[in-house]
N, C-alpha and C. Protein backbone atom coordinates (compact mmCIF):
# COMPACT_ATOMS: atom_id res chain seq x y z
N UNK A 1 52.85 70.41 57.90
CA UNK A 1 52.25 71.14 56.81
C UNK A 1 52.15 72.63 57.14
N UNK A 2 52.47 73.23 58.43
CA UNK A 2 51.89 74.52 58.46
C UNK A 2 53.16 75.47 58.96
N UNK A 3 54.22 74.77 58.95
CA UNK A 3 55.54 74.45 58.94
C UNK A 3 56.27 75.36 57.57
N UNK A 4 55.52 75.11 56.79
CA UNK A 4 56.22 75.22 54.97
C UNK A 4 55.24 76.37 54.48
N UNK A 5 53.94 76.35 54.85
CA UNK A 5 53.18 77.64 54.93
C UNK A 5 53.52 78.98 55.43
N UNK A 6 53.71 78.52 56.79
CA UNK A 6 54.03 79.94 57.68
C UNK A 6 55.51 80.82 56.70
N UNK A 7 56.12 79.28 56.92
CA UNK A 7 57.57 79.93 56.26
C UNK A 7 57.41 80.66 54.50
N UNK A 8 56.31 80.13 53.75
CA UNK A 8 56.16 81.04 52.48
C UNK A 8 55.72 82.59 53.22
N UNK A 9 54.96 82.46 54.06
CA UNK A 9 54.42 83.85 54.03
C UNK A 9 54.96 84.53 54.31
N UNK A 10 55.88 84.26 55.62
CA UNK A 10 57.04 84.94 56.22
C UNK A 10 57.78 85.43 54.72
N UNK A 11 58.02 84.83 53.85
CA UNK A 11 59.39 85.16 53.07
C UNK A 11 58.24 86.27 52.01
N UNK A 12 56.99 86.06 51.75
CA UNK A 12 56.36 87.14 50.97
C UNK A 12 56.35 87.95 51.92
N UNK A 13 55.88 88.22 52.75
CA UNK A 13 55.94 89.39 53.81
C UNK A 13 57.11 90.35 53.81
N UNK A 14 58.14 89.58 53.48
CA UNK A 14 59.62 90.28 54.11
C UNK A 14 59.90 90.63 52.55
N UNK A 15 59.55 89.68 51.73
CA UNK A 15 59.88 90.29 50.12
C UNK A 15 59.16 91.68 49.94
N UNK A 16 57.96 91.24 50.47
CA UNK A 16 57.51 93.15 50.49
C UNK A 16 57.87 94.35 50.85
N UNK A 17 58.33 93.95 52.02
CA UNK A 17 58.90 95.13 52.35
C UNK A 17 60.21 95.23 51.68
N UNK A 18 60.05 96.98 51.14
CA UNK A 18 60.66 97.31 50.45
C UNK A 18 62.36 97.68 51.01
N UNK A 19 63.51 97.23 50.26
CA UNK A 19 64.55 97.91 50.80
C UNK A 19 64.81 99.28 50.59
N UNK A 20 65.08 100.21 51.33
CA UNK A 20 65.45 101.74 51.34
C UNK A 20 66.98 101.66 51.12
N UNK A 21 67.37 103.12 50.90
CA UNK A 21 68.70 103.33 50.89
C UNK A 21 69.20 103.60 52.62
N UNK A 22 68.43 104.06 53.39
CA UNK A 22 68.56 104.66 54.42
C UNK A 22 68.89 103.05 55.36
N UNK A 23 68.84 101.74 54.74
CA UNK A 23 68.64 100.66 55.54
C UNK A 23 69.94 100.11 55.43
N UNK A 24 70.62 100.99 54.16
CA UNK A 24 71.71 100.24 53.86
C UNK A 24 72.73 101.06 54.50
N UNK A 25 73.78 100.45 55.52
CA UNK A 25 74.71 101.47 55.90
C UNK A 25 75.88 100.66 55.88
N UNK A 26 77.27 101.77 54.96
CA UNK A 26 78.30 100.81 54.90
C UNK A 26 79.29 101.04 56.38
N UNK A 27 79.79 99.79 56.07
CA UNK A 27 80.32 100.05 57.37
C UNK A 27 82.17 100.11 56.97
N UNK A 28 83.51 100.57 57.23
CA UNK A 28 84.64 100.30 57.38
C UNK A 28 85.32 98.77 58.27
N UNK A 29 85.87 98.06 57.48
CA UNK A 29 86.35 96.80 57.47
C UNK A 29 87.72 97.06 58.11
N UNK A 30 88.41 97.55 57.46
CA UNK A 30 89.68 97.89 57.44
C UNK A 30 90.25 99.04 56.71
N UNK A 31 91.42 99.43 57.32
CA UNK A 31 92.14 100.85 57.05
C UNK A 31 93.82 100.84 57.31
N UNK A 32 94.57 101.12 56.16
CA UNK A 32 95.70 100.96 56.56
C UNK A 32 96.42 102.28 56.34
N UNK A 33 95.53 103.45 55.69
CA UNK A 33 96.48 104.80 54.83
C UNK A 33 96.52 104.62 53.88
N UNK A 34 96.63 103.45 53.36
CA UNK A 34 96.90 103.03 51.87
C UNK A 34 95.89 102.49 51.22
N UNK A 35 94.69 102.00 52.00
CA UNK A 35 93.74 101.30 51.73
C UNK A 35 92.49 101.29 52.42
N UNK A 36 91.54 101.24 52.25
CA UNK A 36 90.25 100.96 52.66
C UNK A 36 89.24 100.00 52.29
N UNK A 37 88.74 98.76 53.09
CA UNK A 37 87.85 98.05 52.74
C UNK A 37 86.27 98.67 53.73
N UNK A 38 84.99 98.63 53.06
CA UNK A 38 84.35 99.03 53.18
C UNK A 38 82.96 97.52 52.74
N UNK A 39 82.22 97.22 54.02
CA UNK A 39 81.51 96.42 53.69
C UNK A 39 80.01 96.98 53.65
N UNK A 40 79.15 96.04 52.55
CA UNK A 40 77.68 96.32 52.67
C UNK A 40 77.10 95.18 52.91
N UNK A 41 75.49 94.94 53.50
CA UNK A 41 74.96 93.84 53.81
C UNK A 41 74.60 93.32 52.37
N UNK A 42 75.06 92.09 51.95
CA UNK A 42 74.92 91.67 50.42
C UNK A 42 73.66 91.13 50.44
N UNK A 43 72.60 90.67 51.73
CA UNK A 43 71.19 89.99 51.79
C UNK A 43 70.36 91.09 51.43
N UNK A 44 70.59 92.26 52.18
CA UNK A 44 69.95 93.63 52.02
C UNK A 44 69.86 94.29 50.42
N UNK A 45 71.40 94.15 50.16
CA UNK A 45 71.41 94.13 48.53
C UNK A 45 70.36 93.79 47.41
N UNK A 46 70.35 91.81 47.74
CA UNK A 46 69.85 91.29 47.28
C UNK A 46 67.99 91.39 46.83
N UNK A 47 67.74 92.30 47.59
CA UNK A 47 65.96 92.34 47.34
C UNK A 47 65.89 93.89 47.30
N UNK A 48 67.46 94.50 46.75
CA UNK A 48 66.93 96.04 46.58
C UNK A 48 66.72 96.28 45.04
N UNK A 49 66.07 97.48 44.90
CA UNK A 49 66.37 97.81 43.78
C UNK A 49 67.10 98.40 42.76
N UNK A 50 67.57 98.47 41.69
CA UNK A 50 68.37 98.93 41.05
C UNK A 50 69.05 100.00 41.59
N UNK A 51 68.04 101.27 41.34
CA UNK A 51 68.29 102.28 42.40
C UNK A 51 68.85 102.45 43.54
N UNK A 52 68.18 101.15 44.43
CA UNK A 52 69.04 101.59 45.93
C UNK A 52 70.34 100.99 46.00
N UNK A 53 70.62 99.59 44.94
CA UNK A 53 71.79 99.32 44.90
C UNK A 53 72.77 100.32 44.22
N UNK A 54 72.24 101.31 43.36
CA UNK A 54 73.38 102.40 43.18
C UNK A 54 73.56 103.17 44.10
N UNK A 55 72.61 103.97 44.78
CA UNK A 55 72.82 104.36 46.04
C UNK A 55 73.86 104.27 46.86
N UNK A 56 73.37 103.02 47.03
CA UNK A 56 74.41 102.08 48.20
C UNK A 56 76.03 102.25 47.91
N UNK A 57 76.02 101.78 46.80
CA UNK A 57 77.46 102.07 46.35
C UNK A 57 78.18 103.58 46.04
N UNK A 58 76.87 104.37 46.14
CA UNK A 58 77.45 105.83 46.29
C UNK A 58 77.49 105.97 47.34
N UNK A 59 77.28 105.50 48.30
CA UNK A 59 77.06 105.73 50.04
C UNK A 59 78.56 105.07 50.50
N UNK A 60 79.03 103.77 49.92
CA UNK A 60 80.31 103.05 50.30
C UNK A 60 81.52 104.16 49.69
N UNK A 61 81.71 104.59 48.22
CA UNK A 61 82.23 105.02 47.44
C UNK A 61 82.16 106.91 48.74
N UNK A 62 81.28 107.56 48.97
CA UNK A 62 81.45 108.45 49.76
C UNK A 62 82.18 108.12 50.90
N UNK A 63 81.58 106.82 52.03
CA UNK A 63 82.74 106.81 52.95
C UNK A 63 84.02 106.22 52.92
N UNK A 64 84.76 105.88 51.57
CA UNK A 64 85.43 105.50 51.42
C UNK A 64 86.71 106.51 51.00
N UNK A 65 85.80 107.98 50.57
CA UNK A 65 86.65 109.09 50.37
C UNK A 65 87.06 109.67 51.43
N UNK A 66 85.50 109.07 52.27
CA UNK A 66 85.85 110.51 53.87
C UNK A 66 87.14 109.82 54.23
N UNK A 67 87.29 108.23 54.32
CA UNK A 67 87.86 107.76 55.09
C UNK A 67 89.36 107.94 54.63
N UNK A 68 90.04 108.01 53.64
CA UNK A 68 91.30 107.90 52.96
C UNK A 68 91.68 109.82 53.42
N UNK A 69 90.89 110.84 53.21
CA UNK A 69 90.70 112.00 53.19
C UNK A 69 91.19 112.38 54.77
N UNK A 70 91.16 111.33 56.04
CA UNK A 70 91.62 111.39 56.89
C UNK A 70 93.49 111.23 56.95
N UNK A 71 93.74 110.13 56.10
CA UNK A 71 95.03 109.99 55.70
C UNK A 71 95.79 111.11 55.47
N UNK A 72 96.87 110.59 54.90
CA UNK A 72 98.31 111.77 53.89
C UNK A 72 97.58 111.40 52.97
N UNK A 73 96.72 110.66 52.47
CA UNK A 73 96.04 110.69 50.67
C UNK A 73 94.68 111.01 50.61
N UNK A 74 94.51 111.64 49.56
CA UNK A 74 93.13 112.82 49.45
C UNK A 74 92.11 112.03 48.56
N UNK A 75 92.66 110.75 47.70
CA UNK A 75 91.20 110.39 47.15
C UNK A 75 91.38 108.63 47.03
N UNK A 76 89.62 108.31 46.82
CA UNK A 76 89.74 107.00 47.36
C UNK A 76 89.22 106.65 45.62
N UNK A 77 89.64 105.31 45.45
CA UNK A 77 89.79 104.76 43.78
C UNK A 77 89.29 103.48 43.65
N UNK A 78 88.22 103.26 43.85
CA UNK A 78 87.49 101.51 44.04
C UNK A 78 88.57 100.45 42.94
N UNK A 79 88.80 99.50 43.62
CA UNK A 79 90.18 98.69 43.10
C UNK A 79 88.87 97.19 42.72
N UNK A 80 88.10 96.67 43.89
CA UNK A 80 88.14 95.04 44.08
C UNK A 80 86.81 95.10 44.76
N UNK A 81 85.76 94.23 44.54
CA UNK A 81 84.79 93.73 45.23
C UNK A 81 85.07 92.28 45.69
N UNK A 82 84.50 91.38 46.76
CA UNK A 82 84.22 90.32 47.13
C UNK A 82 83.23 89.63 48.07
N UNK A 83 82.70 88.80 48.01
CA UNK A 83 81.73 88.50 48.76
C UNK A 83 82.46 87.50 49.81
N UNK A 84 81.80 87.74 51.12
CA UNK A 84 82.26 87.44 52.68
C UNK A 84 81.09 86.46 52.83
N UNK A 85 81.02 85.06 53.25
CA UNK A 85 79.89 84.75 53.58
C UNK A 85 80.21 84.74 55.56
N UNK A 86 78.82 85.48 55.99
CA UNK A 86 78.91 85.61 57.24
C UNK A 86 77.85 84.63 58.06
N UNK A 87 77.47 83.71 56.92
CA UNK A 87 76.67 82.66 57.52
C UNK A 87 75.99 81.75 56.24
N UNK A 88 75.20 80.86 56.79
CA UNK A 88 75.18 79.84 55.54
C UNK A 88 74.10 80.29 54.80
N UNK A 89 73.38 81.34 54.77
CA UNK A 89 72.78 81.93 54.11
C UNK A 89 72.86 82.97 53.72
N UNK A 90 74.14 84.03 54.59
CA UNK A 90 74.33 85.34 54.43
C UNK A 90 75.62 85.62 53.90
N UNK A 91 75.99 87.13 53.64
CA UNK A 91 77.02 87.28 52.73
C UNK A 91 77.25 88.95 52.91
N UNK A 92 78.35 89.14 53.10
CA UNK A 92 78.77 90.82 53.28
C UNK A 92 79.24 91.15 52.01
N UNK A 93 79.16 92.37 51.50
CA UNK A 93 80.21 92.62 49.92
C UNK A 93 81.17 93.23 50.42
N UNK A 94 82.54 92.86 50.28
CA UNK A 94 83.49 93.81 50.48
C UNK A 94 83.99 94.57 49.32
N UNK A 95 84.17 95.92 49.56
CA UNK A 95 84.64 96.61 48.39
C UNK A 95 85.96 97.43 48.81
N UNK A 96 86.95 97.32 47.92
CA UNK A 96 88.45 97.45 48.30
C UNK A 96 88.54 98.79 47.59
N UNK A 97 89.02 100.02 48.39
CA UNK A 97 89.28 101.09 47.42
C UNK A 97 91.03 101.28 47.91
N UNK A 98 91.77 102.14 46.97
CA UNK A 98 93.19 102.49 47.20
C UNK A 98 92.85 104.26 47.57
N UNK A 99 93.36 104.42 48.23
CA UNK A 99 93.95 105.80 48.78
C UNK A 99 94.78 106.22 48.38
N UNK A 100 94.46 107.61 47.26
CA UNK A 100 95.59 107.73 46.33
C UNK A 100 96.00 109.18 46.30
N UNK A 101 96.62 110.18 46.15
CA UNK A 101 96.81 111.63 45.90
C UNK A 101 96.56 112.21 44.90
């Protein structure tokens, strides 16, 4: 019984705390010149708010320019999202941009 308790509070506790933008950091997946995948934590996502989920995607969408901007191609063009599950409860978003001139 104290088993199923602890574990509600734990999950109100952690629902409280609020997600920031500053918590969310995308990371680079892959890079070919031609392409860039760019992942975010999709759990972190999940209990943000509207706001920080735009954020976020202005934060992926920025390093997704720096990153192509390193290339022969100067701008990055969001193509494809997908979800990665990285465990049986968790899940990465991948977001696919093209590297274009």
């Amino acid at each position: 019984m104290k088993k199923p308790v602890l574990f509600v509070a734990c999950c109100v506790v952690l629902a409280a705390c609020g997600v920031t933008v500053d918590n969310i950091n995308p990371a680079v997946s892959q890079y070919n010149g031609d392409s860039v995948s760019i992942q975010l934590n999709g759990n972190m996502l999940e209990f943000a708010t509207p706001d920080v989920r735009a954020a976020a995607i202005q934060k992926a969408n920025a390093e997704a320019a720096r990153i192509c901007s390193k290339g022969h191609k100067k701008r990055a063009e969001f193509t494809s999202t997908r979800n990665i599950p990285t465990g049986q409860y968790a899940y990465s978003i991948e977001r696919l941009y093209l590297c274009l001139r």
